[in-house]
Protein backbone atom coordinates (compact mmCIF):
# COMPACT_ATOMS: atom_id res chain seq x y z
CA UNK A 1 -19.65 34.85 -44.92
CA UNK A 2 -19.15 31.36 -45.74
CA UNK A 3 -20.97 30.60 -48.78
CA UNK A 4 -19.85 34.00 -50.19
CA UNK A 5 -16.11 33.13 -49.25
CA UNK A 6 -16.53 29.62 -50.90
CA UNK A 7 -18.17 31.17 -54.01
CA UNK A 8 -15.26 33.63 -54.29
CA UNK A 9 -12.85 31.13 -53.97
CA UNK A 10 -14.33 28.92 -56.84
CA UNK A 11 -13.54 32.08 -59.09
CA UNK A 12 -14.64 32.15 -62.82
CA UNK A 13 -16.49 29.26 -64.67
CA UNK A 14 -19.63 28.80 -67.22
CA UNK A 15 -21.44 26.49 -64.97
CA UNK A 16 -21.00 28.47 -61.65
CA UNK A 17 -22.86 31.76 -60.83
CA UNK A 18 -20.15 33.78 -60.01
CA UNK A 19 -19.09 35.83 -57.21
CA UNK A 20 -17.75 39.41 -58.02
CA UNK A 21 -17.78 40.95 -54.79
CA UNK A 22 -18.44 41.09 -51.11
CA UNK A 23 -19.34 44.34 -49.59
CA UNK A 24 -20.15 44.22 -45.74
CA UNK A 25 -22.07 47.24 -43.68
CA UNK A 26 -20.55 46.77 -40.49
CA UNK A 27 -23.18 47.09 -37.37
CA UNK A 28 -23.73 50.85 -36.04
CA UNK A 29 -25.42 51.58 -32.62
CA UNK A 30 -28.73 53.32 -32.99
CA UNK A 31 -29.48 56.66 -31.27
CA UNK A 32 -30.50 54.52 -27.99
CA UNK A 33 -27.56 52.84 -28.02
CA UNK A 34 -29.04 49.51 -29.50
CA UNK A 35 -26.75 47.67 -31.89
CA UNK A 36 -28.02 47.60 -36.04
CA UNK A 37 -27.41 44.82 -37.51
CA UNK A 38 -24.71 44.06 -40.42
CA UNK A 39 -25.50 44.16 -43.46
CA UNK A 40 -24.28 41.59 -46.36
CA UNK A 41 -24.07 42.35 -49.83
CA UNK A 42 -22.88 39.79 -52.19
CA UNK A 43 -22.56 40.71 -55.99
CA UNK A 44 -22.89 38.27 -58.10
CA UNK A 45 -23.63 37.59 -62.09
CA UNK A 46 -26.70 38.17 -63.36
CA UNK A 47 -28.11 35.16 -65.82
CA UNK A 48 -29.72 36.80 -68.61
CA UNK A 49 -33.23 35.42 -69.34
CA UNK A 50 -32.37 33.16 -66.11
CA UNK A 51 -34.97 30.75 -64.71
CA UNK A 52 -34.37 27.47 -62.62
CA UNK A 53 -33.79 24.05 -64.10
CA UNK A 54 -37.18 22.87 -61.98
CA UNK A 55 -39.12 25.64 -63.91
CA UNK A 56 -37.53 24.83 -67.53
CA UNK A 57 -37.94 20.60 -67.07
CA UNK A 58 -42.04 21.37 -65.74
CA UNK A 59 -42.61 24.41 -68.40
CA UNK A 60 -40.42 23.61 -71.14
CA UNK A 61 -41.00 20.55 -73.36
CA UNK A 62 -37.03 20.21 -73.70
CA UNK A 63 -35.40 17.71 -76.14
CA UNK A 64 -33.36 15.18 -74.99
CA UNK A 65 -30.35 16.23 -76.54
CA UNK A 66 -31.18 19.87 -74.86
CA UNK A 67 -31.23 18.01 -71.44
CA UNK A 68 -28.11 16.25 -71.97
CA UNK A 69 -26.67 19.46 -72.94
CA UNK A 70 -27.46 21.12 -69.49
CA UNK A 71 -26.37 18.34 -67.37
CA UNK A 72 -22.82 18.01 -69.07
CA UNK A 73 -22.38 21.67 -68.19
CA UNK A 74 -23.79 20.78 -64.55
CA UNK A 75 -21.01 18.01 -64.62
CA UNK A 76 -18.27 20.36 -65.59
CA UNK A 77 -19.47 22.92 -62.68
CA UNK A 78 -18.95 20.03 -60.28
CA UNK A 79 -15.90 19.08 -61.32
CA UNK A 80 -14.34 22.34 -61.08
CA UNK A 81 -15.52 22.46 -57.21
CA UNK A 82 -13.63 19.19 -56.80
CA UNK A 83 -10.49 20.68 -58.04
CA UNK A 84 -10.72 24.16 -56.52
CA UNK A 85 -11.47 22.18 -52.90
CA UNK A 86 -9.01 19.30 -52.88
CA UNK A 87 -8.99 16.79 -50.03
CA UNK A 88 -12.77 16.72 -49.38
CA UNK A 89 -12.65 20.37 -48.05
CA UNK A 90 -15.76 20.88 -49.61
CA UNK A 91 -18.60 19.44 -50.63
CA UNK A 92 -22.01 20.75 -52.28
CA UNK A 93 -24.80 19.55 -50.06
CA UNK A 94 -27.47 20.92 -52.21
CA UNK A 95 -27.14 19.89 -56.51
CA UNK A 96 -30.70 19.83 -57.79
CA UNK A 97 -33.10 21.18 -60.32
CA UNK A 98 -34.05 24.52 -57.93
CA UNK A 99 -30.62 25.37 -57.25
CA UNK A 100 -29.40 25.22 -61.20
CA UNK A 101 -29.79 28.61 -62.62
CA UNK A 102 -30.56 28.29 -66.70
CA UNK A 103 -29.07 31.15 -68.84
CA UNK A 104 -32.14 31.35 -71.56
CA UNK A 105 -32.81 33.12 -74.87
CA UNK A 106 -36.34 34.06 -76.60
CA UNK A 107 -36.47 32.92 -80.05
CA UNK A 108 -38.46 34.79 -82.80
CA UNK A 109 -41.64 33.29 -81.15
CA UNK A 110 -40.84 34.21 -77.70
CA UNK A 111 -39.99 30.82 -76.24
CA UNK A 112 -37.22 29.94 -73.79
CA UNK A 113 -34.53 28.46 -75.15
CA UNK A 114 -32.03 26.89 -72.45
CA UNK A 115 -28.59 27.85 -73.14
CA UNK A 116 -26.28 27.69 -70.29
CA UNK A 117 -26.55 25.79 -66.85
CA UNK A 118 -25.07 27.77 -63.73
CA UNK A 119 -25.00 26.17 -60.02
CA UNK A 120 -25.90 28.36 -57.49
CA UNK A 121 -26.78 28.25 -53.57
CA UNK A 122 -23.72 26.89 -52.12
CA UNK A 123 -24.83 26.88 -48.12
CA UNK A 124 -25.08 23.78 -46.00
CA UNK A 125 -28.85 22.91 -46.49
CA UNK A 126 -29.59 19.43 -48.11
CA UNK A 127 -32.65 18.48 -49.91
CA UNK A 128 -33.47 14.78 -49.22
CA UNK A 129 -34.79 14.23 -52.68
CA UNK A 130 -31.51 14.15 -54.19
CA UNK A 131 -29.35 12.87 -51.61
CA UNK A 132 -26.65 9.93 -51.42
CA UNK A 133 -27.46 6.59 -49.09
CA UNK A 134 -24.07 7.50 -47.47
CA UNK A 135 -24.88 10.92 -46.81
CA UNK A 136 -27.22 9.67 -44.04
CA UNK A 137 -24.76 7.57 -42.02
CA UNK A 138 -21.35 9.52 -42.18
CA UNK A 139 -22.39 12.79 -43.06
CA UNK A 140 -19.14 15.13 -43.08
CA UNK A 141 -15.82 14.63 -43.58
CA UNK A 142 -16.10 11.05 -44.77
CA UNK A 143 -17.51 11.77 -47.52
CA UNK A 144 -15.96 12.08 -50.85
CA UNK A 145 -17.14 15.03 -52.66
CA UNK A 146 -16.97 13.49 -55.99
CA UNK A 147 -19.37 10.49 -55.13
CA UNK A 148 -21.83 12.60 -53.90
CA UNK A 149 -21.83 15.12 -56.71
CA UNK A 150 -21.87 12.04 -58.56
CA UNK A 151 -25.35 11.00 -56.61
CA UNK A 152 -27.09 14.00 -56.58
CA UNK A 153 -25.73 14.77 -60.47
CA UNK A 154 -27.43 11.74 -61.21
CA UNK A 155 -30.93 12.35 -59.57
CA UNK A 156 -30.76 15.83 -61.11
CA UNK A 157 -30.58 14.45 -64.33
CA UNK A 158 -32.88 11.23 -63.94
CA UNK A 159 -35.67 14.87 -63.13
CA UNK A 160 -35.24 15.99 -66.20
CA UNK A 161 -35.22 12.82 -67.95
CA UNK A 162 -39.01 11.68 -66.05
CA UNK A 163 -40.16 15.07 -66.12
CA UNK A 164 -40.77 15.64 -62.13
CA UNK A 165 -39.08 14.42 -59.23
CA UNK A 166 -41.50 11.61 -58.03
CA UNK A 167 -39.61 9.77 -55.19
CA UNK A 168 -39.11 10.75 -51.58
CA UNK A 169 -35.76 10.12 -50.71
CA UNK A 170 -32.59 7.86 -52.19
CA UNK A 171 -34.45 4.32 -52.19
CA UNK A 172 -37.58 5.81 -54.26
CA UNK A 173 -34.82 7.27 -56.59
CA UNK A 174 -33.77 4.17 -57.16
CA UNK A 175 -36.26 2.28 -58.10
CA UNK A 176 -37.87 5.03 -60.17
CA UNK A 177 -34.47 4.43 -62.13
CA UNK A 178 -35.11 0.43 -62.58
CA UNK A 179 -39.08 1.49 -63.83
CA UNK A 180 -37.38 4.08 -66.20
CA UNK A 181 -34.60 1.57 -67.29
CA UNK A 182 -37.17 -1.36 -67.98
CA UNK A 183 -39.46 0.61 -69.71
CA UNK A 184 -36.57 1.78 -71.82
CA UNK A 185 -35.40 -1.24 -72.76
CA UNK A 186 -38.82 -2.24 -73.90
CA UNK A 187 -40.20 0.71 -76.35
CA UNK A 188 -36.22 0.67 -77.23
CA UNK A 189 -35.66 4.32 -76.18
CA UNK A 190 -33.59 6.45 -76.97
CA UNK A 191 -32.90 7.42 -73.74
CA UNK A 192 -31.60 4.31 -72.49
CA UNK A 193 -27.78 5.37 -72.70
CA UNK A 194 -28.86 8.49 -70.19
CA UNK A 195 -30.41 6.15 -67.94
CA UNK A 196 -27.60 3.60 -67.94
CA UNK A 197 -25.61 6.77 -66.81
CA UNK A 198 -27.41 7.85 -64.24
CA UNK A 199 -27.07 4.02 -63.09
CA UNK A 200 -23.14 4.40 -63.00
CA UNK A 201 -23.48 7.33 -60.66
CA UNK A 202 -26.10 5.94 -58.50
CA UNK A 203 -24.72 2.32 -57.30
CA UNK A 204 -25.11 1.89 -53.45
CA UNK A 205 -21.57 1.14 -53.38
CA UNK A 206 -19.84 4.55 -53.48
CA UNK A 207 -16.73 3.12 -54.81
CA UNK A 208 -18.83 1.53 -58.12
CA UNK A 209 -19.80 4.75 -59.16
């Protein structure tokens, strides 16, 4: 029950997918006395036109100022974990492109048009890809939630900025940030400031960020 449980506690909020309910079948024995398994049902919102962030950044050709968009409302999702689990009590493990639910609409031509970002999946599996350095030498308690939310906000983001995740764990993230920042800086683009962000919130130093 505990992602369920943690879901319900987070309550209401644009960039979560909400938990309404939790209905649980409780185990009956079978005619030959053999125990049936309980089953879990967990209601939760449904996200109209929905499709993944990984699906909209390789599918859609999203604007910058769209992608921005989505990982502000990502930002404000994590935040609101932060302050509904004080004290490190929680922390989500998992923040990346798959497990960000987009809210879309169909415009008169039929496209997708990303509206609203929703984090989802809030078990205890990681994904290496979008990791912290720390994460893998005091993984648990000593972690500060906000720093890694910070992290894997970050790597989320830098995704959707490169178009693909391209790097294998936190030290190819990082220097696929320097390549992105230098050629930035050259052509003048206009994504620069987003890249300088997602600098900010991936120093080494957990503290920096």
């Amino acid at each position: 029950l505990d992602e369920a449980e943690i879901m319900l506690k987070l309550g209401l909020h644009p960039s979560l997918v909400a938990v309404r309910g939790i209905f649980l079948l409780r185990a009956l024995q079978s005619s030959n006395g053999e125990a049936v398994a309980d089953n879990l049902y967990i209601f939760m919102d449904y996200v109209e036109g929905g499709t993944t962030l990984s699906r909209c950044i390789k599918e859609l050709d999203m604007e910058l100022g769209v992608k921005g968009r989505l990982a502000l409302q990502i930002a404000s999702g994590l935040d609101h974990i932060e302050k509904c689990f004080p004290n490190k009590k929680f922390i989500h493990w998992d923040v990346k492109p798959g497990n960000v639910l987009v809210e879309c609409l169909l415009d008169d031509d039929g496209k997708l048009i990303p509206k609203r970002a929703k984090i989802g999946d809030f078990g205890v599996a990681m994904t290496v890809q979008y990791a912290s350095p720390e994460t893998f030498h005091c993984f648990g308690s000593e972690l500060a939630a906000n720093t890694q939310h910070q992290w894997s906000w970050a790597t989320t983001f830098l995704t959707a900025l490169v178009g693909k995740c391209c790097w294998n764990d936190y030290a190819g993230a990082a220097r696929e940030l320097e390549r992105q920042l230098e050629a930035a800086r050259r052509q003048d683009d206009v994504c620069l400031s987003c890249l300088l962000l997602c600098k900010s919130c991936m120093s080494p130093d957990p503290e920096s960020r």
